[in-house]
PDB file of N, CA and C in Angstrom:
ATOM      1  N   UNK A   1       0.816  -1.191   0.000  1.00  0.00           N
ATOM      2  CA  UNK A   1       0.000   0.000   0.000  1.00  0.00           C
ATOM      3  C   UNK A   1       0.862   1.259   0.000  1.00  0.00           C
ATOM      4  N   UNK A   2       1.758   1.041   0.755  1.00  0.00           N
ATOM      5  CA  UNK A   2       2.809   2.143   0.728  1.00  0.00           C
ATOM      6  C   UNK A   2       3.528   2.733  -0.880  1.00  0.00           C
ATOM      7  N   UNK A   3       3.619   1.594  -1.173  1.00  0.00           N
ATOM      8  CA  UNK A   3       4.118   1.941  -2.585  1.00  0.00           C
ATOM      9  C   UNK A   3       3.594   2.258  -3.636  1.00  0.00           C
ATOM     10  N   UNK A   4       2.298   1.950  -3.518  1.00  0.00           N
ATOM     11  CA  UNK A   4       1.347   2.552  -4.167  1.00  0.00           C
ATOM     12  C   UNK A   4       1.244   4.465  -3.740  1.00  0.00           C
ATOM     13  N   UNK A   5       0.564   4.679  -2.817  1.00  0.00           N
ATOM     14  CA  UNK A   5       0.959   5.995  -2.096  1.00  0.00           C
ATOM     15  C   UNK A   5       2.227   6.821  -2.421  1.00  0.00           C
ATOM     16  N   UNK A   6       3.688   6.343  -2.375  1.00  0.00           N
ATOM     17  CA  UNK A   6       5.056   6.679  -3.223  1.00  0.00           C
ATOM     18  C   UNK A   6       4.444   7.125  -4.343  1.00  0.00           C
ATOM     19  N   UNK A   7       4.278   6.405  -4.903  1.00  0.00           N
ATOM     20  CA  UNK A   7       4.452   6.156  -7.128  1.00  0.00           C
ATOM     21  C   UNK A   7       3.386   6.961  -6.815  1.00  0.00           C
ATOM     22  N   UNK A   8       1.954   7.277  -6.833  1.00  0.00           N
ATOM     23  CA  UNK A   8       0.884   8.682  -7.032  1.00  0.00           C
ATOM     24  C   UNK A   8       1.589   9.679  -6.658  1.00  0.00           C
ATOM     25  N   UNK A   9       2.537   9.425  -5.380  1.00  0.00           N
ATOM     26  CA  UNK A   9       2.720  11.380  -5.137  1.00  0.00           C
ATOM     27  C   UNK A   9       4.395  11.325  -6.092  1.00  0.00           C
ATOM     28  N   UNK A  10       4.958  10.465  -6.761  1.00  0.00           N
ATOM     29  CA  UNK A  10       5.764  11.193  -8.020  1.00  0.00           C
ATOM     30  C   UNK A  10       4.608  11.747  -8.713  1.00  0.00           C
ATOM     31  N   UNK A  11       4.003  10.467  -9.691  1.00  0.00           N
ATOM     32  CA  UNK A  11       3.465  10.523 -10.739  1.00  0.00           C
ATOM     33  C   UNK A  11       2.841  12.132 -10.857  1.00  0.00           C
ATOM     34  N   UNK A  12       2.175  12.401  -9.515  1.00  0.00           N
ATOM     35  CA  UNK A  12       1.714  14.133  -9.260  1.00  0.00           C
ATOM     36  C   UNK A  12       2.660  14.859  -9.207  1.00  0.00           C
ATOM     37  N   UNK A  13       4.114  14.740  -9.079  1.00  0.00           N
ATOM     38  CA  UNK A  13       4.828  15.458  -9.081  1.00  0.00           C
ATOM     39  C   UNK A  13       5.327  15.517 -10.276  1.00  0.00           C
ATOM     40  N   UNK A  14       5.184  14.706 -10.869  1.00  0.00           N
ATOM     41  CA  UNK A  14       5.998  14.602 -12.546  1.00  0.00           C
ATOM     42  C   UNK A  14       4.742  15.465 -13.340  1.00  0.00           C
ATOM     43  N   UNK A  15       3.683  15.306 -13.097  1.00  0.00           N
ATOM     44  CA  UNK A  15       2.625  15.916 -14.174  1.00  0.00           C
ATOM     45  C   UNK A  15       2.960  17.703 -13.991  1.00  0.00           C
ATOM     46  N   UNK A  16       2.833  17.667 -12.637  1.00  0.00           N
ATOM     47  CA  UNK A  16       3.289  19.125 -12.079  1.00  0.00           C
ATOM     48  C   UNK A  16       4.144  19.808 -13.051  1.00  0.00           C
ATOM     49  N   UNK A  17       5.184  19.149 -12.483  1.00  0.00           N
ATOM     50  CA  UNK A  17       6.773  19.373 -13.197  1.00  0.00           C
ATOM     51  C   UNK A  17       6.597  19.825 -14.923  1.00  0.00           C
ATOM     52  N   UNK A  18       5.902  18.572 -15.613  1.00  0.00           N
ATOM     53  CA  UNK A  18       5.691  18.814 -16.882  1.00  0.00           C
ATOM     54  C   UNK A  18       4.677  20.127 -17.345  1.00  0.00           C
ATOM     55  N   UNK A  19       3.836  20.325 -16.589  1.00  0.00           N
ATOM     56  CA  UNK A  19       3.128  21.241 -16.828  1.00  0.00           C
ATOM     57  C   UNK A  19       3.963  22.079 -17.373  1.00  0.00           C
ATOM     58  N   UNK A  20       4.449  22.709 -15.666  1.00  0.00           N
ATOM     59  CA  UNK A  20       5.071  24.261 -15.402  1.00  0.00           C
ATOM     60  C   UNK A  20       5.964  24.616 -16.573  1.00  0.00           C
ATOM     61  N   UNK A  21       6.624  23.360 -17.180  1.00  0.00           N
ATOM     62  CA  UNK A  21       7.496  23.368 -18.549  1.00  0.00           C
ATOM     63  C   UNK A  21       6.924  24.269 -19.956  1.00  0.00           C
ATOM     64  N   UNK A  22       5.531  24.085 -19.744  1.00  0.00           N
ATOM     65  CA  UNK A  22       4.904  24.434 -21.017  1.00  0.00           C
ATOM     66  C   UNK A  22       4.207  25.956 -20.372  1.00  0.00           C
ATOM     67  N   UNK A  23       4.650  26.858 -19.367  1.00  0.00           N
ATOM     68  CA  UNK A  23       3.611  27.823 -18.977  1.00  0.00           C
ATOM     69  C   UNK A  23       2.755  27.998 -18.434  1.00  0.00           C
ATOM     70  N   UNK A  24       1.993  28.921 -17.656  1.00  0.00           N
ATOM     71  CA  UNK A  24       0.847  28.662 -16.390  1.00  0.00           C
ATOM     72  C   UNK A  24       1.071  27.923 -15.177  1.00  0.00           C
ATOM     73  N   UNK A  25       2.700  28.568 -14.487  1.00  0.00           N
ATOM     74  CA  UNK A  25       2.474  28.280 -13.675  1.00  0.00           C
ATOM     75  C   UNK A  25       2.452  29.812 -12.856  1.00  0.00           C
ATOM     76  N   UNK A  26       1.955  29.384 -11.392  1.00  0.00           N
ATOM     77  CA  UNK A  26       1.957  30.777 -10.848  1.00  0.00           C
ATOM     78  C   UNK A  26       2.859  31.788 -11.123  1.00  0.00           C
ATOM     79  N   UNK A  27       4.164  31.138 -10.907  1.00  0.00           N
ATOM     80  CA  UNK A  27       5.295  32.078 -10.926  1.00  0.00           C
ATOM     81  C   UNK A  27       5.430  33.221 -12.567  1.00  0.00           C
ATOM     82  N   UNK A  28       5.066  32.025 -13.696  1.00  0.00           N
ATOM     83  CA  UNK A  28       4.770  32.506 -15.463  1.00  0.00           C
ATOM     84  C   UNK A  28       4.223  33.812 -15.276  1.00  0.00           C
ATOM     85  N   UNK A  29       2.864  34.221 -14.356  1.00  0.00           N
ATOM     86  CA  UNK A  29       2.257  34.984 -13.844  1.00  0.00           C
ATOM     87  C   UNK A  29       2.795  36.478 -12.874  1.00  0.00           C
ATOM     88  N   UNK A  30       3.473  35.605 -12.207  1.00  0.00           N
ATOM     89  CA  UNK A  30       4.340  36.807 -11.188  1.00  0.00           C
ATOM     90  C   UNK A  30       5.417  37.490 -12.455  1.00  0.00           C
ATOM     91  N   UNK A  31       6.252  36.479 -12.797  1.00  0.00           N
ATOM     92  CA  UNK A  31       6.966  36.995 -13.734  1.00  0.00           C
ATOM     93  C   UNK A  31       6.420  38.795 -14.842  1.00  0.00           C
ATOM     94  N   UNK A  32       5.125  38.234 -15.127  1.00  0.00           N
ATOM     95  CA  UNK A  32       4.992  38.760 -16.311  1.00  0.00           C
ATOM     96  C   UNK A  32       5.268  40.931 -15.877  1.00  0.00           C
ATOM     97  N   UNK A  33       5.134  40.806 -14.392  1.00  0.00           N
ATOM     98  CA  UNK A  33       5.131  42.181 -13.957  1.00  0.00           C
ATOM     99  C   UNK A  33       3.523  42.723 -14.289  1.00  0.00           C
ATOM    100  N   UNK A  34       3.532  44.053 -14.142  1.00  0.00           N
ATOM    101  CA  UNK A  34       2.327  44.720 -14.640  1.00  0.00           C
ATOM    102  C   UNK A  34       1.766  44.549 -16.128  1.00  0.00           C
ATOM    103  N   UNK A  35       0.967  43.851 -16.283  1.00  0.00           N
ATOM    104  CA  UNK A  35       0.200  43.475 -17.431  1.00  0.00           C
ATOM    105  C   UNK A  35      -0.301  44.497 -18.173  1.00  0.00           C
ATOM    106  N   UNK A  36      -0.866  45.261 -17.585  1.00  0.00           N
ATOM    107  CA  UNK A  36      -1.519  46.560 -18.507  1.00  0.00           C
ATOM    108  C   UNK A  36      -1.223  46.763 -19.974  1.00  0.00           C
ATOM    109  N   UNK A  37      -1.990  46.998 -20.731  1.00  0.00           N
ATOM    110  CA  UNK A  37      -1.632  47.317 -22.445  1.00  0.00           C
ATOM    111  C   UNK A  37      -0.867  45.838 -22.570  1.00  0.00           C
ATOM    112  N   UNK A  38      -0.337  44.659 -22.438  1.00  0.00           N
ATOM    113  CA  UNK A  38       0.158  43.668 -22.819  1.00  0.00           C
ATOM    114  C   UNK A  38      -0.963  43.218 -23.389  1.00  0.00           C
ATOM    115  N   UNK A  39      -0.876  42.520 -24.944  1.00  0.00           N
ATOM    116  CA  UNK A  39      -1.745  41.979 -25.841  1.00  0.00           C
ATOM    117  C   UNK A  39      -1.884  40.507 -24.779  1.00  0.00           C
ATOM    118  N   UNK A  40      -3.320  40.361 -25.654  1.00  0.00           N
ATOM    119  CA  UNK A  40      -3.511  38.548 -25.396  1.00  0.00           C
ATOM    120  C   UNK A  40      -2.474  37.566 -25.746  1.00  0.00           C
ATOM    121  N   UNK A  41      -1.387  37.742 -26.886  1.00  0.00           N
ATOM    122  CA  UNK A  41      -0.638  37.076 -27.844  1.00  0.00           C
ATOM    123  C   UNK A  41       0.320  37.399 -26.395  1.00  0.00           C
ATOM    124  N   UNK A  42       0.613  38.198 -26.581  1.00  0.00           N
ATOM    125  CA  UNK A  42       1.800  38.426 -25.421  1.00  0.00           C
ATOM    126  C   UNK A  42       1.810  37.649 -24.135  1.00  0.00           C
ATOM    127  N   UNK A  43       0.837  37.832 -23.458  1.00  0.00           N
ATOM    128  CA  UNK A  43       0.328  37.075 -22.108  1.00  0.00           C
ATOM    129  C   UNK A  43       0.339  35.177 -22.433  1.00  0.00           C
ATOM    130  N   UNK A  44      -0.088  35.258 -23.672  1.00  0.00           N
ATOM    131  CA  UNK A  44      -0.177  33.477 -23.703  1.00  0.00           C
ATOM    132  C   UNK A  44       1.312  33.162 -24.443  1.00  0.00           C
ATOM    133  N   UNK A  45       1.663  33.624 -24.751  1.00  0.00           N
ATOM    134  CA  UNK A  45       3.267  33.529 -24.829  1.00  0.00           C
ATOM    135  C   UNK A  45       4.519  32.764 -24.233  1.00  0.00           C
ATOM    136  N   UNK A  46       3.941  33.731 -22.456  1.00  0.00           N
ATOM    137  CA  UNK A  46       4.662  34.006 -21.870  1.00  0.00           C
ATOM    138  C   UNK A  46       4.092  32.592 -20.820  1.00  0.00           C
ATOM    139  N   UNK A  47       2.566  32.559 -20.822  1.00  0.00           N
ATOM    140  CA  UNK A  47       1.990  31.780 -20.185  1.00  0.00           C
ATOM    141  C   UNK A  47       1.099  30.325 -20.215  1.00  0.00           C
ATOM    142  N   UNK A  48       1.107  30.337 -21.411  1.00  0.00           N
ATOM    143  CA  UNK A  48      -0.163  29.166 -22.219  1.00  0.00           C
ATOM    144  C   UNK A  48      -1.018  30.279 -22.452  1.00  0.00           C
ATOM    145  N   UNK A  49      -1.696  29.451 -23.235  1.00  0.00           N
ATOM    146  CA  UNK A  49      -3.461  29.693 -24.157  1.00  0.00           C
ATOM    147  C   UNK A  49      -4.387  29.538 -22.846  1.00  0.00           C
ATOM    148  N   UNK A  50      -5.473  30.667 -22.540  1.00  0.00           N
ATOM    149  CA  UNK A  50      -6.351  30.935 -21.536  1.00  0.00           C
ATOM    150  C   UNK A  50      -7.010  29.425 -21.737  1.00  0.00           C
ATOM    151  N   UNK A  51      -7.372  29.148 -20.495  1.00  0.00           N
ATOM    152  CA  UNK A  51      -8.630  27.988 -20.234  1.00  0.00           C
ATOM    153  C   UNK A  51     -10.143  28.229 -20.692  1.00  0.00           C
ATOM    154  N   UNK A  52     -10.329  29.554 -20.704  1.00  0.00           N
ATOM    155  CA  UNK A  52     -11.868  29.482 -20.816  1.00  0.00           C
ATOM    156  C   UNK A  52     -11.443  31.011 -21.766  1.00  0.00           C
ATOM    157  N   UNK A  53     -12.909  31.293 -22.418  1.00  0.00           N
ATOM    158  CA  UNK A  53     -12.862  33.314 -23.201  1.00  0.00           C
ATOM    159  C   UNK A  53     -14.509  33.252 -22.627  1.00  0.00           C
ATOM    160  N   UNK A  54     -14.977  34.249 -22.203  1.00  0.00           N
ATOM    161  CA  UNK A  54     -16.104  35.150 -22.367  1.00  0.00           C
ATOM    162  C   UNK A  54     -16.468  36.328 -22.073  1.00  0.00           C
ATOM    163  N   UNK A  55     -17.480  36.779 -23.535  1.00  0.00           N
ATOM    164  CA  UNK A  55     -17.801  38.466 -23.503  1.00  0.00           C
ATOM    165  C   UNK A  55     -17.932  38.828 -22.357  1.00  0.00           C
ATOM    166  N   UNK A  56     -17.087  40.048 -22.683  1.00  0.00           N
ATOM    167  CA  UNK A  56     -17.178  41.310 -21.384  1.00  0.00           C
ATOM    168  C   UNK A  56     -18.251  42.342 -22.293  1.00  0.00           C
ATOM    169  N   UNK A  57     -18.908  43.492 -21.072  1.00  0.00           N
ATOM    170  CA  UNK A  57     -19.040  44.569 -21.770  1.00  0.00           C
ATOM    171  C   UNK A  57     -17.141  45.260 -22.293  1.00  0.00           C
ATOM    172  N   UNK A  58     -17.121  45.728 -23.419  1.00  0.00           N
ATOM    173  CA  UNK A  58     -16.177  46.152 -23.393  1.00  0.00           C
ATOM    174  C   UNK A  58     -15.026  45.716 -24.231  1.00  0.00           C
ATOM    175  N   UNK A  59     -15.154  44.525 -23.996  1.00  0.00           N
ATOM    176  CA  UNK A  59     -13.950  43.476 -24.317  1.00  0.00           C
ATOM    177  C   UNK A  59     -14.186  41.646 -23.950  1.00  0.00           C
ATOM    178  N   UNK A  60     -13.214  41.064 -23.409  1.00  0.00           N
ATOM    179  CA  UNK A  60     -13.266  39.538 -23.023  1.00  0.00           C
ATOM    180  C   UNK A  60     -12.744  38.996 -21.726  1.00  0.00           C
ATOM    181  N   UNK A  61     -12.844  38.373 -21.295  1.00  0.00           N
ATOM    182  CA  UNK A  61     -12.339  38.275 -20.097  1.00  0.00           C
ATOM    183  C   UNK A  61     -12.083  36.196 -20.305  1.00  0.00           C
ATOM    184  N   UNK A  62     -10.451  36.202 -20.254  1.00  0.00           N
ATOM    185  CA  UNK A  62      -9.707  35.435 -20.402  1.00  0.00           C
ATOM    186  C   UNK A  62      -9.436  34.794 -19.003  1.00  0.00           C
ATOM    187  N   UNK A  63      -9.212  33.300 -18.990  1.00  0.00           N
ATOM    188  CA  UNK A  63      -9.315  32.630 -17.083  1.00  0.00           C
ATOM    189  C   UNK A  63      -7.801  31.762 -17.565  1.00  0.00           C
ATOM    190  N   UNK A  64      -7.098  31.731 -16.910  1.00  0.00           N
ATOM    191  CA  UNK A  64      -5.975  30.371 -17.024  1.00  0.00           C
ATOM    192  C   UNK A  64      -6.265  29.704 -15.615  1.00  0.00           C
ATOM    193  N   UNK A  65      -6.958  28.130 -15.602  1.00  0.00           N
ATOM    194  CA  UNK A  65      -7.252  27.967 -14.479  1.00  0.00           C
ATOM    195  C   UNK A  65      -6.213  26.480 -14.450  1.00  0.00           C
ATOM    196  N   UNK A  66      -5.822  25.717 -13.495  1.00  0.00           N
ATOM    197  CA  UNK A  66      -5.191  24.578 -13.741  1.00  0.00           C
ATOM    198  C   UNK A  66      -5.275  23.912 -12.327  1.00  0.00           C
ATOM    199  N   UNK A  67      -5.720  23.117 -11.572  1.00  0.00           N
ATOM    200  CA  UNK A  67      -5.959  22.275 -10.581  1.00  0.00           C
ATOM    201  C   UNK A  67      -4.792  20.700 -10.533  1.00  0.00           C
ATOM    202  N   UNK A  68      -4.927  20.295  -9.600  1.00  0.00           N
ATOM    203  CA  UNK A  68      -3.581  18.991  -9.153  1.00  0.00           C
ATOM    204  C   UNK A  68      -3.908  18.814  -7.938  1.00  0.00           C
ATOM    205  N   UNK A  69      -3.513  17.836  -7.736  1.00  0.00           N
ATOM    206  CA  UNK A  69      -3.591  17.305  -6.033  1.00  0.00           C
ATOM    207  C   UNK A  69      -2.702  18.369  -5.471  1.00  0.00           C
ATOM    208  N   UNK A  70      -1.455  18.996  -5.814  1.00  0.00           N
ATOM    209  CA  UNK A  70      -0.383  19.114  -5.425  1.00  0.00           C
ATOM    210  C   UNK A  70      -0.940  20.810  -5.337  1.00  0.00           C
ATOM    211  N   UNK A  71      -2.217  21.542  -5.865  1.00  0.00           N
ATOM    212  CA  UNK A  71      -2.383  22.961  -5.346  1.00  0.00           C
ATOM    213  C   UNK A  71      -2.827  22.988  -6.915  1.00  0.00           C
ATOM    214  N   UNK A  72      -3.272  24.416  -7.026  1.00  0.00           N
ATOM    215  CA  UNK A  72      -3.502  24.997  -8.460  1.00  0.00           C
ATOM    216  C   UNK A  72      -3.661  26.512  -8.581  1.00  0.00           C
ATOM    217  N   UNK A  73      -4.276  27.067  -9.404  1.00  0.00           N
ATOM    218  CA  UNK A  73      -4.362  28.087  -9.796  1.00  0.00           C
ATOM    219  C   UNK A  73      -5.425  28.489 -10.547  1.00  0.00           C
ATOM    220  N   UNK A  74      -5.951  29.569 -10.127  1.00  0.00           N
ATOM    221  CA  UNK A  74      -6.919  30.966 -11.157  1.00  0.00           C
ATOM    222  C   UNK A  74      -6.514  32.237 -11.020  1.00  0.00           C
ATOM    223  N   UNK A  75      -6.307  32.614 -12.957  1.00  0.00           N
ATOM    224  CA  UNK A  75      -6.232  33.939 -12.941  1.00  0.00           C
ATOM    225  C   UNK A  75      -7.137  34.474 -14.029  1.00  0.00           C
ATOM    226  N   UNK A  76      -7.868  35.350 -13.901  1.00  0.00           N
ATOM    227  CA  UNK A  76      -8.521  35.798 -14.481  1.00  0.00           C
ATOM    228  C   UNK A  76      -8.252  37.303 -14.849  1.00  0.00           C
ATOM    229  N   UNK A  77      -8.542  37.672 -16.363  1.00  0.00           N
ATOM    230  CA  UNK A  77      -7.688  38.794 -16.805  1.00  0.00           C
ATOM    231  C   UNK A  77      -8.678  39.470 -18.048  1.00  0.00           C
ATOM    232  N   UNK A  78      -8.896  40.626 -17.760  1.00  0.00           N
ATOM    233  CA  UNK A  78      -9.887  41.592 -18.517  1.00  0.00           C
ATOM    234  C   UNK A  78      -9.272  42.288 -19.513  1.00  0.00           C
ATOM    235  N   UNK A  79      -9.697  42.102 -20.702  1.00  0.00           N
ATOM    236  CA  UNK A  79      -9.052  42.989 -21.701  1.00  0.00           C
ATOM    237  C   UNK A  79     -10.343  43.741 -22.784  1.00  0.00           C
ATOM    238  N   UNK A  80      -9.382  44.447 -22.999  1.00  0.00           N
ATOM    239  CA  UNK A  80     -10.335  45.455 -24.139  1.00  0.00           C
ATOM    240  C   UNK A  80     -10.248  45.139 -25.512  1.00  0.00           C
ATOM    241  N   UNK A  81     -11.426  45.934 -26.371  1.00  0.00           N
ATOM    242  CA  UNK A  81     -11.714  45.377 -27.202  1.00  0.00           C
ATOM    243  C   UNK A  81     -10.662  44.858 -28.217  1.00  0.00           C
ATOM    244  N   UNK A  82      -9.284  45.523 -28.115  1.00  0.00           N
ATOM    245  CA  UNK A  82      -8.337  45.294 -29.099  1.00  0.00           C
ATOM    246  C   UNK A  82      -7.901  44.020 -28.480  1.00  0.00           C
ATOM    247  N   UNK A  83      -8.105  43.419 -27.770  1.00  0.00           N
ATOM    248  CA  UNK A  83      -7.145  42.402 -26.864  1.00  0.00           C
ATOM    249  C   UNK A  83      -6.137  42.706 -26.291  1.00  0.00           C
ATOM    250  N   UNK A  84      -6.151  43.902 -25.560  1.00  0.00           N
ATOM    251  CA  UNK A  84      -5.172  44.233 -24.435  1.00  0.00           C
ATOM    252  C   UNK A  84      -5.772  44.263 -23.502  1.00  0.00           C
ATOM    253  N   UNK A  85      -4.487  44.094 -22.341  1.00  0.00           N
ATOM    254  CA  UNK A  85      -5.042  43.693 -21.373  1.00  0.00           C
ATOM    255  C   UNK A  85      -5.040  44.940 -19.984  1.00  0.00           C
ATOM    256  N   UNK A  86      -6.284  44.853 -19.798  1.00  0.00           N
ATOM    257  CA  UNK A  86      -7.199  46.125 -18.862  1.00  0.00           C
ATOM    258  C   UNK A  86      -6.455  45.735 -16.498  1.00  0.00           C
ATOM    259  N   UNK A  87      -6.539  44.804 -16.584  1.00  0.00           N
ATOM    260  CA  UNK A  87      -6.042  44.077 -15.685  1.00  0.00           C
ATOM    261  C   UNK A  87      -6.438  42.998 -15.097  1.00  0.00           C
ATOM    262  N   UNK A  88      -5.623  42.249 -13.851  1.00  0.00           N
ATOM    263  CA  UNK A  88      -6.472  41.384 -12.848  1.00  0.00           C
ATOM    264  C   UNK A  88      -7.715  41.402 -12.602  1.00  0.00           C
ATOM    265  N   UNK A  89      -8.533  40.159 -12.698  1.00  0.00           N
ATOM    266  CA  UNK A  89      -9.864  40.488 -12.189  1.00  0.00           C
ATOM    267  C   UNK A  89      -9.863  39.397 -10.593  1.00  0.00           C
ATOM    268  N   UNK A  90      -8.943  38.541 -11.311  1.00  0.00           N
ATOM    269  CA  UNK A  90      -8.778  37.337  -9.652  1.00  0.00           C
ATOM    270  C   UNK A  90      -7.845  36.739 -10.101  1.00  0.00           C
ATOM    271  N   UNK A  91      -6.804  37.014  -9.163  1.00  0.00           N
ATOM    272  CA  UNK A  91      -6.206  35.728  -9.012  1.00  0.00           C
ATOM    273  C   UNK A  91      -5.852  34.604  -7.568  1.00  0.00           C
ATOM    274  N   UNK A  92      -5.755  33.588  -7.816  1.00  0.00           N
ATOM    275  CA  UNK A  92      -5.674  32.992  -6.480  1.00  0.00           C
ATOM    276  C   UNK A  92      -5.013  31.666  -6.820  1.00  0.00           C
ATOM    277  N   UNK A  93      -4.092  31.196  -5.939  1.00  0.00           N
ATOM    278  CA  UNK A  93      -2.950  29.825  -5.865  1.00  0.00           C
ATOM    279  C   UNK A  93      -3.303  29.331  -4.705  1.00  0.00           C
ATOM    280  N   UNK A  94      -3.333  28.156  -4.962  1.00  0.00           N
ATOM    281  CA  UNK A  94      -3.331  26.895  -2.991  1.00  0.00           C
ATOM    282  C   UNK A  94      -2.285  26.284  -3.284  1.00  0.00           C
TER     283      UNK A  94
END
């Protein structure tokens, strides 16, 4: 049983690991500094392709959300009609 218990908490640690490789992880986020006027192209760049899009008045409002045993993340990010980005609307990490 034990070893079973071992091998899940790699295997969660390896998916982790692989993720953060490809972008969206919290830190992708901290990194990016003040977002303001940064295009959508720019932000997923730097971070992955948003999880979810829906109309704003205004513009769109873009979510990168990603969950794991090991903690996750939502950030949610408002942009205007050109696809720049207006700012934070939430973000939050466990």
């Amino acid at each position: 049983m034990l070893e079973i218990l071992i091998g899940a908490l790699i295997i969660c640690t390896l998916i982790g690991t692989v993720a953060s490789m490809f972008g969206g992880s919290p830190r992708s986020f901290q990194e990016l500094g003040d977002i303001t006027g940064m295009s959508l192209e720019e932000i997923s760049a730097k971070v992955g392709a948003p999880s979810s899009a829906s109309a704003m008045e205004g513009g769109m409002l873009y979510q990168w959300i990603s969950t794991s045993s090991l903690g996750g993340y939502h950030y949610a990010i408002a942009f205007d009609e050109t696809d720049h980005a207006i700012g934070y609307t939430h973000q939050h990490v466990s």
